[in-house]
C-alpha atoms as a PDB file:
ATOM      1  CA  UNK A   1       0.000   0.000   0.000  1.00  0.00           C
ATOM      2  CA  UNK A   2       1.226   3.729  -0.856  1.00  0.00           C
ATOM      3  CA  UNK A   3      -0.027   6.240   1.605  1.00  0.00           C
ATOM      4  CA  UNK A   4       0.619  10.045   0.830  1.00  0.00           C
ATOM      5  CA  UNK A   5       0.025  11.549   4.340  1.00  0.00           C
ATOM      6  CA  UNK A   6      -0.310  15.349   3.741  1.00  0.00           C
ATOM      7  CA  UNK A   7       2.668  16.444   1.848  1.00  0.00           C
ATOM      8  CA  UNK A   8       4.079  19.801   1.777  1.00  0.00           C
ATOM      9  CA  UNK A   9       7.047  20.613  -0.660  1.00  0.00           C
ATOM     10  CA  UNK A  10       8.926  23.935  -0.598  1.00  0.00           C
ATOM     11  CA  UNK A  11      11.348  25.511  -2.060  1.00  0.00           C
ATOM     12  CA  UNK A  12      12.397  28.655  -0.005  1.00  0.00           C
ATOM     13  CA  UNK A  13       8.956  30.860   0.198  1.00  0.00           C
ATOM     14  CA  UNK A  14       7.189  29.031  -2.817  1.00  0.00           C
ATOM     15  CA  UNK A  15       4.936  26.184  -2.159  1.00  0.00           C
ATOM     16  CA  UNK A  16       4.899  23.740  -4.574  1.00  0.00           C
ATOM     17  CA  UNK A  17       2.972  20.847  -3.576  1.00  0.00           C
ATOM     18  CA  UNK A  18      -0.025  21.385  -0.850  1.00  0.00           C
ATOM     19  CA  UNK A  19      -1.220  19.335   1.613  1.00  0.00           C
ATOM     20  CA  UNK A  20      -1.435  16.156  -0.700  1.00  0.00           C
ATOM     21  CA  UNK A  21      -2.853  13.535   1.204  1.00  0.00           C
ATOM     22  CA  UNK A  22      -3.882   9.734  -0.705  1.00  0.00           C
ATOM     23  CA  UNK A  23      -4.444   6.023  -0.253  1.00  0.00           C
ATOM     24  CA  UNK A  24      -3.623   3.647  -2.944  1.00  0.00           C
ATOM     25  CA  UNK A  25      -3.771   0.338  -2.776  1.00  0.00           C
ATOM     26  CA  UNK A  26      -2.975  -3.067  -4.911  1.00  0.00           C
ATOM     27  CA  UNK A  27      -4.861  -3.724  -7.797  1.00  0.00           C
ATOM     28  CA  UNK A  28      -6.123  -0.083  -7.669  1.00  0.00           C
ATOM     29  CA  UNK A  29      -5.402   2.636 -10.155  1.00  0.00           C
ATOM     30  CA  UNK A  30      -5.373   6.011  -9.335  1.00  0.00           C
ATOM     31  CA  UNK A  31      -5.695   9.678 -11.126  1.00  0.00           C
ATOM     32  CA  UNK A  32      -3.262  12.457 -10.402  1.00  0.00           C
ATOM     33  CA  UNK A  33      -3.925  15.463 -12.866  1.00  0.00           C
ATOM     34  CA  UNK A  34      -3.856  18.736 -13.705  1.00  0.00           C
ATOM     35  CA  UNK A  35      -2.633  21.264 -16.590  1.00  0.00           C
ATOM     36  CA  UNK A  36       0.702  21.460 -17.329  1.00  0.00           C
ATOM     37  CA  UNK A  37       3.016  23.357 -14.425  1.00  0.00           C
ATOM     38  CA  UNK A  38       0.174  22.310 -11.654  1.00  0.00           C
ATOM     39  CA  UNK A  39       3.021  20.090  -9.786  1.00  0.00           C
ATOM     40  CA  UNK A  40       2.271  16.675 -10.869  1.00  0.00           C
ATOM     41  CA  UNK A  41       6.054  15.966 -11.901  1.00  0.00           C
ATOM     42  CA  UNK A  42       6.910  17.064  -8.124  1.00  0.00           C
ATOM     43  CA  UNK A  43       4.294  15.188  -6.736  1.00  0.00           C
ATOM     44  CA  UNK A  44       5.860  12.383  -8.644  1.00  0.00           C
ATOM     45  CA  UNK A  45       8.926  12.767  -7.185  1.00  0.00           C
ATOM     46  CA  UNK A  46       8.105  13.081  -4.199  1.00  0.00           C
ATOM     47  CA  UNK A  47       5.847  10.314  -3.731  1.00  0.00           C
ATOM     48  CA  UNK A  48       8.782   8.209  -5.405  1.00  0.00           C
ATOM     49  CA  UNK A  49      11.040   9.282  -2.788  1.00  0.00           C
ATOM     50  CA  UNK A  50      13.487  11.379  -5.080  1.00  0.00           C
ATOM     51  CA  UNK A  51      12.615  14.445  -3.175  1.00  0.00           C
ATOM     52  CA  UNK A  52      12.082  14.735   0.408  1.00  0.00           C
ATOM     53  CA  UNK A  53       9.019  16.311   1.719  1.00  0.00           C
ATOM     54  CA  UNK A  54       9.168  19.829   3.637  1.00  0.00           C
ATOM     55  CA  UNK A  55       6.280  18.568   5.577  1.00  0.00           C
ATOM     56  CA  UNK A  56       4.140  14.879   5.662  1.00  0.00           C
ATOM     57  CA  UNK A  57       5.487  11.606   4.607  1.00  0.00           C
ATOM     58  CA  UNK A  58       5.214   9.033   1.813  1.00  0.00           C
ATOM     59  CA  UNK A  59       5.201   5.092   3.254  1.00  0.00           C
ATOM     60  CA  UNK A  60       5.198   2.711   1.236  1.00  0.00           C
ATOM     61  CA  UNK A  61       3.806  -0.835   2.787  1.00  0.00           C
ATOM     62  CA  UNK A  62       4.301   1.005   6.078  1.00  0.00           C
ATOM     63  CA  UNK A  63       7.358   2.268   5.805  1.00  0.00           C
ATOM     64  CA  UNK A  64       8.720   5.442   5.034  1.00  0.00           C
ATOM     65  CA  UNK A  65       9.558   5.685   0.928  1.00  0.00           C
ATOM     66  CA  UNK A  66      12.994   5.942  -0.240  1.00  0.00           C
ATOM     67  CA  UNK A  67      15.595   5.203  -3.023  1.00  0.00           C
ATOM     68  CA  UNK A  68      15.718   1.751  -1.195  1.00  0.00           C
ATOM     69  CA  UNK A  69      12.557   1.044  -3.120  1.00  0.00           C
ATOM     70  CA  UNK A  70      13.590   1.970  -6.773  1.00  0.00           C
ATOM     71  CA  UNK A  71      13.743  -1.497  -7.652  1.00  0.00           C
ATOM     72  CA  UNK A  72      10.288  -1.703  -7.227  1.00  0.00           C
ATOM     73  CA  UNK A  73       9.091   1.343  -9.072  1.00  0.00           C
ATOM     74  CA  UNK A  74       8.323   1.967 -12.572  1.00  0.00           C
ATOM     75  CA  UNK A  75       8.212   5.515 -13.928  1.00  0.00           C
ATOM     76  CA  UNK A  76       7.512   6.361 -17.672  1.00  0.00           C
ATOM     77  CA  UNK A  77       8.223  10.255 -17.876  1.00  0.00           C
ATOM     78  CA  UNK A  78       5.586  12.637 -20.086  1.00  0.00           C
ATOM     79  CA  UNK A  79       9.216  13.719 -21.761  1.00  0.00           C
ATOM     80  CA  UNK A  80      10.605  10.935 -23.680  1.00  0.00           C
ATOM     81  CA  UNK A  81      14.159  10.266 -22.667  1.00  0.00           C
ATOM     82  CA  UNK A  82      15.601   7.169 -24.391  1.00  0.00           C
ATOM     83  CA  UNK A  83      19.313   6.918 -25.599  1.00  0.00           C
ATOM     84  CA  UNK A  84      18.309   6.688 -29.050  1.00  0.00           C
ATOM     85  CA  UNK A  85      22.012   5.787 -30.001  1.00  0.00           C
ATOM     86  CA  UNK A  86      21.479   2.648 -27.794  1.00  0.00           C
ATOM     87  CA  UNK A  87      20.302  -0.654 -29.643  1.00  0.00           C
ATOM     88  CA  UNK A  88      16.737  -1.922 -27.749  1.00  0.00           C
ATOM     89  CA  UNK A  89      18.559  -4.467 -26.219  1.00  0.00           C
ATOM     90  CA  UNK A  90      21.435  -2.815 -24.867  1.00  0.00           C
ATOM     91  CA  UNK A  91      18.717  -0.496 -23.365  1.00  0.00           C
ATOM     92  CA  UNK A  92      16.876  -3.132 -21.432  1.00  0.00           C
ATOM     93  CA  UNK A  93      20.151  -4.981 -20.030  1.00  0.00           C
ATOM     94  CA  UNK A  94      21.353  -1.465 -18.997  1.00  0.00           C
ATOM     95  CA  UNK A  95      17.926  -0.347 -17.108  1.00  0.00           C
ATOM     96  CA  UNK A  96      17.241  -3.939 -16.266  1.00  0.00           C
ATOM     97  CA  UNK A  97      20.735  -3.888 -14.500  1.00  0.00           C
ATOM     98  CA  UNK A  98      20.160  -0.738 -12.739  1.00  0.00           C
ATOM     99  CA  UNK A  99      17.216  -2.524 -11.183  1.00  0.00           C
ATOM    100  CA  UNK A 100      19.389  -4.812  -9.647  1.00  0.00           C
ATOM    101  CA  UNK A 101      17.742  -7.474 -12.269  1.00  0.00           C
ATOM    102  CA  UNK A 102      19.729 -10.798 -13.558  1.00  0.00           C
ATOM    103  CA  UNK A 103      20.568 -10.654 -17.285  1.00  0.00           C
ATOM    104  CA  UNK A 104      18.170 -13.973 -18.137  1.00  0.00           C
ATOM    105  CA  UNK A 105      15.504 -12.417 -16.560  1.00  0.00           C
ATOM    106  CA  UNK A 106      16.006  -9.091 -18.767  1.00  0.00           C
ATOM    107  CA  UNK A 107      16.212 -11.145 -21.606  1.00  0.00           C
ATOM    108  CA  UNK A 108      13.045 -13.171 -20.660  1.00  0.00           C
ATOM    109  CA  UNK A 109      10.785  -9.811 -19.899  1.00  0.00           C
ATOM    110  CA  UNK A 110      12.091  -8.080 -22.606  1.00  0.00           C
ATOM    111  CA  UNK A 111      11.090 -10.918 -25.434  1.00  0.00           C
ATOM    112  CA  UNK A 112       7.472 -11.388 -23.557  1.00  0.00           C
ATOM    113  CA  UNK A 113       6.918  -7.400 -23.911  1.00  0.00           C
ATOM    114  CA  UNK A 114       8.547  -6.976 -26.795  1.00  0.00           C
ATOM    115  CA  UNK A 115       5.977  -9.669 -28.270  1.00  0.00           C
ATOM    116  CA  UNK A 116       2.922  -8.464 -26.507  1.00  0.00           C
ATOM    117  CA  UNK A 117       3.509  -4.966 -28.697  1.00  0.00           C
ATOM    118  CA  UNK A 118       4.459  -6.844 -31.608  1.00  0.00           C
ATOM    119  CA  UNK A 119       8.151  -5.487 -32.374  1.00  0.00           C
ATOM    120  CA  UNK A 120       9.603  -8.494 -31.234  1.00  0.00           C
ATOM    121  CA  UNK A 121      11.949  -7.925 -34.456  1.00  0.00           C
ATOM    122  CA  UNK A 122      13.294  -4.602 -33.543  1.00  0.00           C
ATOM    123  CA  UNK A 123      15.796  -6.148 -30.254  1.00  0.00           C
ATOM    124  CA  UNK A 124      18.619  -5.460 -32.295  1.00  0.00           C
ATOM    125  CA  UNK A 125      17.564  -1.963 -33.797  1.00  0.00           C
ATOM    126  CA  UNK A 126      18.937   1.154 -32.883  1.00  0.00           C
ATOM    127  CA  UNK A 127      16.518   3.180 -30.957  1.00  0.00           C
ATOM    128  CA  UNK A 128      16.405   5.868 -33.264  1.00  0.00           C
ATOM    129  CA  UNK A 129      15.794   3.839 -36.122  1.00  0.00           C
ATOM    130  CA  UNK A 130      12.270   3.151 -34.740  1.00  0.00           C
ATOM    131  CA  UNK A 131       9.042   5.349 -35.180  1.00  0.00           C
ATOM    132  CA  UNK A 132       7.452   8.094 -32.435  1.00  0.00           C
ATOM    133  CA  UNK A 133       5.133   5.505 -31.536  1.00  0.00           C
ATOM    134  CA  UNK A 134       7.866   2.643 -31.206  1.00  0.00           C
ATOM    135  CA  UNK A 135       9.717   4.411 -29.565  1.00  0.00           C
ATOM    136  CA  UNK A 136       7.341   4.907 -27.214  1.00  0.00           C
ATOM    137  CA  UNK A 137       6.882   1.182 -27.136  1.00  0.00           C
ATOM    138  CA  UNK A 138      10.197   0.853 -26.230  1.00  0.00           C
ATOM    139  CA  UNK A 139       9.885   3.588 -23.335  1.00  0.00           C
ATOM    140  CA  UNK A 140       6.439   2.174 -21.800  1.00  0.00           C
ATOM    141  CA  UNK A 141       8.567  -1.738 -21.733  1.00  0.00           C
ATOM    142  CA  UNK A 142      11.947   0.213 -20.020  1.00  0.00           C
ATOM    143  CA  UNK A 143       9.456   1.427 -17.355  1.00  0.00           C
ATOM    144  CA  UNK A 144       8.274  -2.555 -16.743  1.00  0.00           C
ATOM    145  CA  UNK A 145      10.865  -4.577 -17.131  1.00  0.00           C
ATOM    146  CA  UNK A 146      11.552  -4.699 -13.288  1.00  0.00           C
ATOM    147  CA  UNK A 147       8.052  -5.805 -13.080  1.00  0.00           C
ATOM    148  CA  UNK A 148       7.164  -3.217 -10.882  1.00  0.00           C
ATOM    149  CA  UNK A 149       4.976  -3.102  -7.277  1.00  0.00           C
ATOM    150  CA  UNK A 150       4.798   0.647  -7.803  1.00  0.00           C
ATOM    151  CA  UNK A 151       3.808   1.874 -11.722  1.00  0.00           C
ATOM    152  CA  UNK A 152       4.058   5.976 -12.350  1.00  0.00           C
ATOM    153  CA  UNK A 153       2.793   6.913 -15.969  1.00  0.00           C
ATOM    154  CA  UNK A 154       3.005  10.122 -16.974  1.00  0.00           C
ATOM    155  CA  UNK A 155       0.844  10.501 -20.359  1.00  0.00           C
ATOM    156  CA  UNK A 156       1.463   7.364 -21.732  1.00  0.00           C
ATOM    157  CA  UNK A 157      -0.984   7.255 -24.426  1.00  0.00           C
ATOM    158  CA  UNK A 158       0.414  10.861 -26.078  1.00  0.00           C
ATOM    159  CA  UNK A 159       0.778  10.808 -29.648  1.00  0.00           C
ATOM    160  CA  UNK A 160      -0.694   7.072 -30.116  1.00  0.00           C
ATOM    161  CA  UNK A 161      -2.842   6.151 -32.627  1.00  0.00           C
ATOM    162  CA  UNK A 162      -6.110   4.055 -31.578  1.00  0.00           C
ATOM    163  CA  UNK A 163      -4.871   0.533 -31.751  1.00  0.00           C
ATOM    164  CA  UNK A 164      -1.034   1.068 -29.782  1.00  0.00           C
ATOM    165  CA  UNK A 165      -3.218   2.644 -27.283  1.00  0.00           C
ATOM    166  CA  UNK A 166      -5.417  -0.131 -27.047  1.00  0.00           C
ATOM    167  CA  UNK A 167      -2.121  -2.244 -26.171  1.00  0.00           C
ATOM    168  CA  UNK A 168      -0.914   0.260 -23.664  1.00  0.00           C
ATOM    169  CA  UNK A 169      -4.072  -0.507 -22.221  1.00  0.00           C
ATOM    170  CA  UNK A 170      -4.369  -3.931 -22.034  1.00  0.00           C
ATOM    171  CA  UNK A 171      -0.989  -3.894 -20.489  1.00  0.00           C
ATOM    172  CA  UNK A 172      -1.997  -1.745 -17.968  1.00  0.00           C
ATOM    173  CA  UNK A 173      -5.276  -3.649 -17.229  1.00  0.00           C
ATOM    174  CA  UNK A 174      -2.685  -6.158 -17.092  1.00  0.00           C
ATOM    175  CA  UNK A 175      -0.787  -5.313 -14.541  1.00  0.00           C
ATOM    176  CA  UNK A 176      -3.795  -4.107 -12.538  1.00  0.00           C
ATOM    177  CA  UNK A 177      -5.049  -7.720 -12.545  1.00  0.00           C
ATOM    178  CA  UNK A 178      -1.599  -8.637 -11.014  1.00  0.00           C
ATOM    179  CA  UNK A 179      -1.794  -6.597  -7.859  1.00  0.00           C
ATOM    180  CA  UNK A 180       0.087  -3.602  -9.191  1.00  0.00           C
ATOM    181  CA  UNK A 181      -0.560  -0.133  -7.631  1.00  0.00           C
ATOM    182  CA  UNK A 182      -0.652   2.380 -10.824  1.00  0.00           C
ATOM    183  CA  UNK A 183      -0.469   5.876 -10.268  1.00  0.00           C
ATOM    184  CA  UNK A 184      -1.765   7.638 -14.011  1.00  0.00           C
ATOM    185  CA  UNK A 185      -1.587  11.174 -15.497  1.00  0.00           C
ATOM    186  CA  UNK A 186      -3.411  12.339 -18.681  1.00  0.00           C
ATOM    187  CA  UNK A 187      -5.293  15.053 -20.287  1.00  0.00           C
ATOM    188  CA  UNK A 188      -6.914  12.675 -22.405  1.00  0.00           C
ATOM    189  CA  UNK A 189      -9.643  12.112 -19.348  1.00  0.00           C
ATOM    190  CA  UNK A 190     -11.653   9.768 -21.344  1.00  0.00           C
ATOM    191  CA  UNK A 191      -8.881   7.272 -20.192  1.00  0.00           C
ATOM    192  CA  UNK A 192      -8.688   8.909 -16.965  1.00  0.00           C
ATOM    193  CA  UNK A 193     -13.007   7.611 -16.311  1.00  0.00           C
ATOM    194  CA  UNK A 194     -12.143   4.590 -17.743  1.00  0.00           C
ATOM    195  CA  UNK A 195      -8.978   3.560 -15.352  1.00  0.00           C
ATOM    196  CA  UNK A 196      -9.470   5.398 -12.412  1.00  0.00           C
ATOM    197  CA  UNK A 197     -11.982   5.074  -9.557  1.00  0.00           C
ATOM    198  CA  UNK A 198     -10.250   8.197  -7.479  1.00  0.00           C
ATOM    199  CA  UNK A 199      -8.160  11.269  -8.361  1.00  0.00           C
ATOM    200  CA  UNK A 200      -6.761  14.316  -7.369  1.00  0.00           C
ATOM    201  CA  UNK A 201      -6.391  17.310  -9.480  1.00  0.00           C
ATOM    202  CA  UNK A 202      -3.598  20.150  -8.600  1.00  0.00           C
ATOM    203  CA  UNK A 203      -3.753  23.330  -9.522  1.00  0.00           C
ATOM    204  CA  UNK A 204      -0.966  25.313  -8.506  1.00  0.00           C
ATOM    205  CA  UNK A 205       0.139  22.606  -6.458  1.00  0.00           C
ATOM    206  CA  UNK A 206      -3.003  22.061  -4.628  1.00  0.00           C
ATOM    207  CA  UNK A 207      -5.522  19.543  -4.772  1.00  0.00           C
ATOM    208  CA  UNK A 208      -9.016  21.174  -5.902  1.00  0.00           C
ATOM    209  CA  UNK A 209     -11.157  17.606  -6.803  1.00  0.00           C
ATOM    210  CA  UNK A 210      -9.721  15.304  -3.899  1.00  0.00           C
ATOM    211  CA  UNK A 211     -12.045  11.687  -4.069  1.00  0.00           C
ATOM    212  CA  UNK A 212     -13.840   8.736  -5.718  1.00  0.00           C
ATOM    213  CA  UNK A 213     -14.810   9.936  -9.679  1.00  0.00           C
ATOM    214  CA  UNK A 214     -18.633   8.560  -8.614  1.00  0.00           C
ATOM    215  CA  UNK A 215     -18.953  11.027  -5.864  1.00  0.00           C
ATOM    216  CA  UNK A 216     -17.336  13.858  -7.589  1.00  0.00           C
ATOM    217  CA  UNK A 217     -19.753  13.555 -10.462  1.00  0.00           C
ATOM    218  CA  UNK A 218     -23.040  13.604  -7.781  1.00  0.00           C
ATOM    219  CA  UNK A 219     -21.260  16.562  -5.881  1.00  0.00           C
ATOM    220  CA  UNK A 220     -20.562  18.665  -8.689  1.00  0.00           C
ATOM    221  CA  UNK A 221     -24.657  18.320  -9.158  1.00  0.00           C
ATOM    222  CA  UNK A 222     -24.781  19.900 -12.843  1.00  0.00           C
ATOM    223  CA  UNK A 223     -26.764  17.250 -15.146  1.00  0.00           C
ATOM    224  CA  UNK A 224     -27.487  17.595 -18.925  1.00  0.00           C
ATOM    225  CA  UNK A 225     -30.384  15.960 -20.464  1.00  0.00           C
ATOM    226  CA  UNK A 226     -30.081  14.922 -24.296  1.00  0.00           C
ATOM    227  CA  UNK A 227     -33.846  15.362 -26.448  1.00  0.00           C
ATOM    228  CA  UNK A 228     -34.418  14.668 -29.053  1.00  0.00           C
ATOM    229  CA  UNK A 229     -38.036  15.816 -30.061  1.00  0.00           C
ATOM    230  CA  UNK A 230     -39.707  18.484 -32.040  1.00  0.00           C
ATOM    231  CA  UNK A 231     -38.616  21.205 -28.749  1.00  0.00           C
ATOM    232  CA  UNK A 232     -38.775  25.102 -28.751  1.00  0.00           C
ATOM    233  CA  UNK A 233     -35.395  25.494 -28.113  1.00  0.00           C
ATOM    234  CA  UNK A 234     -36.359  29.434 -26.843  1.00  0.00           C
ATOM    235  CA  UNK A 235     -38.676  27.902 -24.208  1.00  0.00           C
ATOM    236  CA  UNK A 236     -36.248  25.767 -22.573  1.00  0.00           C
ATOM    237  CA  UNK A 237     -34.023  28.626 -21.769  1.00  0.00           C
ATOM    238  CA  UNK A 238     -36.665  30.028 -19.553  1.00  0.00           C
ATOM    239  CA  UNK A 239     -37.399  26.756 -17.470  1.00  0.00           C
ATOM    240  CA  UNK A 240     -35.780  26.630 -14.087  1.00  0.00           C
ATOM    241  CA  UNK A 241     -32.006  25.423 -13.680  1.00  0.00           C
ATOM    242  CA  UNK A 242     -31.824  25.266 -17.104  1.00  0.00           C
ATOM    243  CA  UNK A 243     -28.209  27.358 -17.837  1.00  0.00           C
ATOM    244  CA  UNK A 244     -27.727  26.545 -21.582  1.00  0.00           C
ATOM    245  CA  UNK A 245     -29.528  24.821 -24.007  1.00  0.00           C
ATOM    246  CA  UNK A 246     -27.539  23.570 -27.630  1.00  0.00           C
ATOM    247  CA  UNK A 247     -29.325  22.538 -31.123  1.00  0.00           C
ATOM    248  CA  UNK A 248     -27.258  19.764 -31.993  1.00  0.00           C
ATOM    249  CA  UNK A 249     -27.592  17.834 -35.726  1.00  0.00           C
ATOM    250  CA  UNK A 250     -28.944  15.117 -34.048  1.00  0.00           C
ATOM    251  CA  UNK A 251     -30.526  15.907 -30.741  1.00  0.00           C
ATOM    252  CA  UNK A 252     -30.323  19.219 -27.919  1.00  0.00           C
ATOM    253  CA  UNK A 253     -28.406  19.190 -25.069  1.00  0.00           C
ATOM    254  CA  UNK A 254     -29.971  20.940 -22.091  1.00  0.00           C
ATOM    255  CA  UNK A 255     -27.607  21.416 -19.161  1.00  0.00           C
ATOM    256  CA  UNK A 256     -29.452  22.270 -15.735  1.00  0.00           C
ATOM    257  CA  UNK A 257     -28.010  23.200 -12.014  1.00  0.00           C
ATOM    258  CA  UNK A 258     -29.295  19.514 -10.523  1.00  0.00           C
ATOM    259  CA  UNK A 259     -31.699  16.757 -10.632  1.00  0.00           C
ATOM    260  CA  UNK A 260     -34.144  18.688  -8.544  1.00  0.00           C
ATOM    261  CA  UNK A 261     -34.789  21.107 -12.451  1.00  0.00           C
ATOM    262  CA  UNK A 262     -35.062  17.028 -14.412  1.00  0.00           C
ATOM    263  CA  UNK A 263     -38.991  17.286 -13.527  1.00  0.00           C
ATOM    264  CA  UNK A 264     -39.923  20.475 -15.075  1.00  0.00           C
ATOM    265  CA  UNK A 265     -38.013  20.058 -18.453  1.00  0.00           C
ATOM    266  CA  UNK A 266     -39.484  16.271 -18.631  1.00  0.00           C
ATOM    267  CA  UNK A 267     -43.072  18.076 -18.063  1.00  0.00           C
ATOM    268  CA  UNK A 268     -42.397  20.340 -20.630  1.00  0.00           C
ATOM    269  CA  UNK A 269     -40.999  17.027 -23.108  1.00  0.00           C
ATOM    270  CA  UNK A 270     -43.965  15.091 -22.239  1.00  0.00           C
ATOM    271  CA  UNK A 271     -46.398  18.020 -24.327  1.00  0.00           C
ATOM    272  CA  UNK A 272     -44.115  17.312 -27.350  1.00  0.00           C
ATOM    273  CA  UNK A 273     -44.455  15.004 -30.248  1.00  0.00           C
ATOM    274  CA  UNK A 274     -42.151  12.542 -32.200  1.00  0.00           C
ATOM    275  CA  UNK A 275     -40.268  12.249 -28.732  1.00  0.00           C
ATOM    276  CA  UNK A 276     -37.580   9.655 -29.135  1.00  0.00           C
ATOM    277  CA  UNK A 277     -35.032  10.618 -26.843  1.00  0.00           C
ATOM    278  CA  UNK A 278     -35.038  11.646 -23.275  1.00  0.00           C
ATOM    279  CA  UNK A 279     -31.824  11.035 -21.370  1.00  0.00           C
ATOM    280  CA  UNK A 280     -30.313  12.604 -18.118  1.00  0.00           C
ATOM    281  CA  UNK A 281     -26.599  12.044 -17.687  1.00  0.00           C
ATOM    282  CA  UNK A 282     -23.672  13.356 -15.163  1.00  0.00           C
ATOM    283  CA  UNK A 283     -21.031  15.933 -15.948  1.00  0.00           C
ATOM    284  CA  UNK A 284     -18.357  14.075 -18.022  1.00  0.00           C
ATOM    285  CA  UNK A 285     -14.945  14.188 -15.973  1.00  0.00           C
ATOM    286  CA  UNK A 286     -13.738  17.191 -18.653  1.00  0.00           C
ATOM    287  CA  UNK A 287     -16.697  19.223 -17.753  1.00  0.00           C
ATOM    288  CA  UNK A 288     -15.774  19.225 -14.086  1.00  0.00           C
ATOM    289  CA  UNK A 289     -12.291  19.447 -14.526  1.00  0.00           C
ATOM    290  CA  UNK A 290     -12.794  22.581 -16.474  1.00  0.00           C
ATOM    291  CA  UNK A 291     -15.285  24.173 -14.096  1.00  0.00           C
ATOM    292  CA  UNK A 292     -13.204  23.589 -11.544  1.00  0.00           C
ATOM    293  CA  UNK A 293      -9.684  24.574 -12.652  1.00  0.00           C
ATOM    294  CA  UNK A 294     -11.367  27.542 -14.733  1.00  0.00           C
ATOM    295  CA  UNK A 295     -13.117  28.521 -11.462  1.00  0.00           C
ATOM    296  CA  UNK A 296      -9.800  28.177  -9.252  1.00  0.00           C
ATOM    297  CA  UNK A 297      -8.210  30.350 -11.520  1.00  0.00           C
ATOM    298  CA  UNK A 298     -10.468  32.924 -11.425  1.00  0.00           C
ATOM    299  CA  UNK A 299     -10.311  33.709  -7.937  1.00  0.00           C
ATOM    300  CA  UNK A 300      -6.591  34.272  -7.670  1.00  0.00           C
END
């Protein structure tokens, strides 16, 4: 288990990282976002144990995180960083070794992963012979070849096209099914709803959406109901809670305050004919991320 215990990092008079407090547990995969320069690459490090807290503590399985544990971490950076003079092999043996791993086991982890992205035929390639998205490959699999307790990825699916990130995924379901703790970072936050059951979101270092993704969605409250009738797109502006209203090519998109306005816009869709459509669903993840972060800057 990783516990983040309400870390502080300073440097001199600036702040940071806030009071960043977390519980993450095997098999669970957890969301740590925010736009770019909000601290998530110090939070990283911290909760890695490369930088020392000013205040709180990281423990890992109860014990206080440190560069002891680097053999059991896995960290794929947002900035690529291979040594693309290296061949792929010589890369693995190299961060393999730094891991304190055997050279058969490199070997043997590096031809399973190599396989499971399907360029088992580039070990002996240079790395900067390969493609943006191999090479990514080949950065994701230098990140796992420890077989880590501890996973940190950092945008992983930037730049892929649909089916490599399908692979990335099933590796990382993967791993999830194996007990791994995975701590994940993306503005794509499709992927984020998908993985993740909790987050935290920094802005300017501090956490501003702190919880479980289902309970963030009920507390942010703000619903939009998709019609698709024959509607007076004037008149639903002037029900109650209803804050903006959107003629889509297919259907309209009514957004309202909270499920206390649903009744008087169904009333209203009930009067109508060739009704096909009626659906109420929660803020998407972007929505509330953008409220939120839009909202936090506006107050500073």
């Amino acid at each position: 288990m990783l516990e983040v215990n309400n870390v502080e990092l300073r440097y001199g008079d600036f702040i940071a990282v806030h009071h960043l407090s977390f519980t993450l547990r095997p098999g669970e995969i957890f969301g740590l976002l925010g736009t770019n320069g909000a601290g998530k690459t110090t939070s990283f490090r911290v909760i890695m144990g490369l930088l020392e807290p000013s205040q709180g503590e990281v423990r890992y399985f109860g014990e206080k995180i440190g560069y002891h544990n680097v053999d059991d971490i896995g960290y794929m950076i947002e900035e690529r960083s291979l040594l693309t003079k290296m061949k792929v092999k010589d890369l693995m043996l190299y961060v393999g070794q730094l891991k304190s791993m055997d050279k058969p086991t490199i070997m043997k982890r590096m031809d399973y992963w190599l396989a499971f992205f399907e360029i088992e035929d580039y070990k002996d390639k240079m790395i900067k012979e390969l493609s943006k998205g191999n090479q990514q490959k080949i950065q994701f699999i230098s990140a796992i070849i420890n077989d880590p307790k501890l996973l940190v990825l950092d945008e992983p699916f930037s730049g892929l096209d649909p089916l490599n990130t399908d692979l990335f995924v099933r590796a990382i379901r993967q791993f999830q099914a194996e007990g791994k703790m995975i701590i994940f970072s993306s503005h794509q936050l499709d992927h984020v709803e998908s993985f993740c059951e909790k987050i935290v979101v920094l802005e300017k270092g501090r956490p501003i959406i702190d919880g479980y993704i289902n309970q963030v969605k009920k507390d942010f409250q703000k619903l939009t109901i998709n019609i698709s009738a024959d509607v007076d797109v004037d008149y639903l502006k002037q029900l109650p809670g209803v804050y903006s209203v959107t003629n889509n090519s297919t259907h309209v998109k009514v957004k309202i305050e909270s499920n206390e306005f649903i009744e008087p816009v169904f009333e209203y869709v009930k009067t109508l004919d060739n009704v096909m459509r009626f659906e109420v669903e929660e803020a998407s993840l972007s929505e509330i991320f953008v409220a939120k972060v839009g909202g936090s800057r506006e107050k500073v």
